[in-house]
C-alpha atoms as a PDB file:
ATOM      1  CA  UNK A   1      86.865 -98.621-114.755  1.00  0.00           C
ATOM      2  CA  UNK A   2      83.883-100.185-116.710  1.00  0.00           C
ATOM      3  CA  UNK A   3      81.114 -97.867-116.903  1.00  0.00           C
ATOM      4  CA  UNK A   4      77.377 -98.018-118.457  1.00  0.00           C
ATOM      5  CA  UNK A   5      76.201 -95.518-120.501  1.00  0.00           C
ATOM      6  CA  UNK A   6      72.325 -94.366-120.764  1.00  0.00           C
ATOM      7  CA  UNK A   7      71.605 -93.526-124.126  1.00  0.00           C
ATOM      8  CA  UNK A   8      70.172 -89.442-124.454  1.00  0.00           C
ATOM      9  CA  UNK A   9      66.524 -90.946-126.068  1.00  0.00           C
ATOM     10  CA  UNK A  10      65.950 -92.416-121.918  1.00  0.00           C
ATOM     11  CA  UNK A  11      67.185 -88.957-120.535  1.00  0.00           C
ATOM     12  CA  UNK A  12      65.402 -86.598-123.140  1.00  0.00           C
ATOM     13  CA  UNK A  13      61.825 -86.863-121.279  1.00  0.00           C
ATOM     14  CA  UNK A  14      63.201 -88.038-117.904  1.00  0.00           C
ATOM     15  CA  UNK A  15      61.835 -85.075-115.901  1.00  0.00           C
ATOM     16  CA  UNK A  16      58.318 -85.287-117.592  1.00  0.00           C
ATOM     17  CA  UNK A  17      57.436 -89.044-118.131  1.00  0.00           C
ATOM     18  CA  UNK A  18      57.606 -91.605-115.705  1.00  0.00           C
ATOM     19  CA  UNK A  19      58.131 -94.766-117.645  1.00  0.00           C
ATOM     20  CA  UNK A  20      61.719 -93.324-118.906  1.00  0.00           C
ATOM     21  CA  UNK A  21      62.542 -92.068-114.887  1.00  0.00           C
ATOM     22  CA  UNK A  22      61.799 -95.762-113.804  1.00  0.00           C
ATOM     23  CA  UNK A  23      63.713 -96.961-116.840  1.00  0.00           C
ATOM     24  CA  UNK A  24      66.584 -95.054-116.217  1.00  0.00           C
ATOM     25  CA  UNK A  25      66.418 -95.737-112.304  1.00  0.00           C
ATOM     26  CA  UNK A  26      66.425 -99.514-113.289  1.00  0.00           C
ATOM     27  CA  UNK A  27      69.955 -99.146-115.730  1.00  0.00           C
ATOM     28  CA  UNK A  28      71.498 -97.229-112.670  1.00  0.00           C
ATOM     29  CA  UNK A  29      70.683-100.132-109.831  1.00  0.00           C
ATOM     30  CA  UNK A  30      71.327-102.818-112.315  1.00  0.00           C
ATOM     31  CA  UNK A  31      74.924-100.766-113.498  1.00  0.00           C
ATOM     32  CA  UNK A  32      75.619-100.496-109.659  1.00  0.00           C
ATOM     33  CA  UNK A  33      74.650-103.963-108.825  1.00  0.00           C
ATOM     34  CA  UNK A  34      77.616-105.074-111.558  1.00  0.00           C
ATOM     35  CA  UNK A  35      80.092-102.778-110.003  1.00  0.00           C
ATOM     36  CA  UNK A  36      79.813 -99.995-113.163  1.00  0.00           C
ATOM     37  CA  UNK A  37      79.642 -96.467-113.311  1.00  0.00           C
ATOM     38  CA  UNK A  38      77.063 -95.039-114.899  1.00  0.00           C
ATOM     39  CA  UNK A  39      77.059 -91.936-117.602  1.00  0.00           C
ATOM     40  CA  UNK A  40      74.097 -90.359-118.893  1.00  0.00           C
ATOM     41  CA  UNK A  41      74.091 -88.909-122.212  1.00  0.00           C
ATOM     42  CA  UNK A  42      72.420 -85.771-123.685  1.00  0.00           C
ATOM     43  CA  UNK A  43      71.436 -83.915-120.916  1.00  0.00           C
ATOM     44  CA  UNK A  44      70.099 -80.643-121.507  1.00  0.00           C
ATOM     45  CA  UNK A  45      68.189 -79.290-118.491  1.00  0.00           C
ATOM     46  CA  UNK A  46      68.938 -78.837-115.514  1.00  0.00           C
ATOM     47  CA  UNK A  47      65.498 -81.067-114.229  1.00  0.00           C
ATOM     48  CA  UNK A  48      67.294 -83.640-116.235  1.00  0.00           C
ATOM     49  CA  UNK A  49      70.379 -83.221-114.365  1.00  0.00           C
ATOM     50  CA  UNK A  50      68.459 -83.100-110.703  1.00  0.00           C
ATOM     51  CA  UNK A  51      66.315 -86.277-111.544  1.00  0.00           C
ATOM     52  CA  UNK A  52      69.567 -88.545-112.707  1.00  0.00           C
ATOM     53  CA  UNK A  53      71.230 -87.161-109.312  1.00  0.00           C
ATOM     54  CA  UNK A  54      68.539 -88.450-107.662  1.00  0.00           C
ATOM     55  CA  UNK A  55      68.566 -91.322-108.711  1.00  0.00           C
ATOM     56  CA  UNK A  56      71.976 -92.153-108.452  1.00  0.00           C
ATOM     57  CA  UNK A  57      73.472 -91.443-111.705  1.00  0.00           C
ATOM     58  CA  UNK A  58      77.769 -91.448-111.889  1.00  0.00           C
ATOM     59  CA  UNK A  59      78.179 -88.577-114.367  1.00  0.00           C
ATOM     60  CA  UNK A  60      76.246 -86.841-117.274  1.00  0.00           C
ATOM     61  CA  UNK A  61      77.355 -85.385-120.756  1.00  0.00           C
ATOM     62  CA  UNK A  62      75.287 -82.736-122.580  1.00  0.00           C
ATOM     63  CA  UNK A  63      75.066 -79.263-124.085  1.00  0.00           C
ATOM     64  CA  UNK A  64      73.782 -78.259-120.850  1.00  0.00           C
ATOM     65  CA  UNK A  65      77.211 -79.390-119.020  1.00  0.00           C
ATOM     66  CA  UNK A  66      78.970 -77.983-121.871  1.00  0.00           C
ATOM     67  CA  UNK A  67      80.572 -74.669-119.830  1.00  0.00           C
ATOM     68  CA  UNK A  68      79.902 -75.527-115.705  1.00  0.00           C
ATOM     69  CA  UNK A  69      82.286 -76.150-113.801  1.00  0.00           C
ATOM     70  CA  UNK A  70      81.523 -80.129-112.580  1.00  0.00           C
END
């Protein structure tokens, strides 16, 4: 499957800065759009984790994934 991946500089601030949250919400409903999954990476909160959920996001990598259970 071909899949998108968000770079970790977008998802660092995601939870506290509105221009990345819009810019990430715009990769995701452009990825979907194309038919590709998309994969954020360096997620390290869990507000980081709620607000690419929300928006749509495939799957996340980060330290704060590292030991859950997905």
């Amino acid at each position: 499957m071909n899949r998108l991946k968000i770079d970790r500089s977008f998802v660092r601030d995601i939870a506290s800065d509105a221009h990345d949250a819009a810019m990430t919400r715009g990769i995701i409903t452009l990825a979907h759009s194309v038919g590709l999954q998309v994969t954020a990476e360096g997620v390290e909160s869990e507000q980081q984790l709620r607000v690419l959920r929300e928006h749509g996001c495939d799957e996340a990598q980060g330290y704060f994934l590292r030991n859950k259970e997905c």
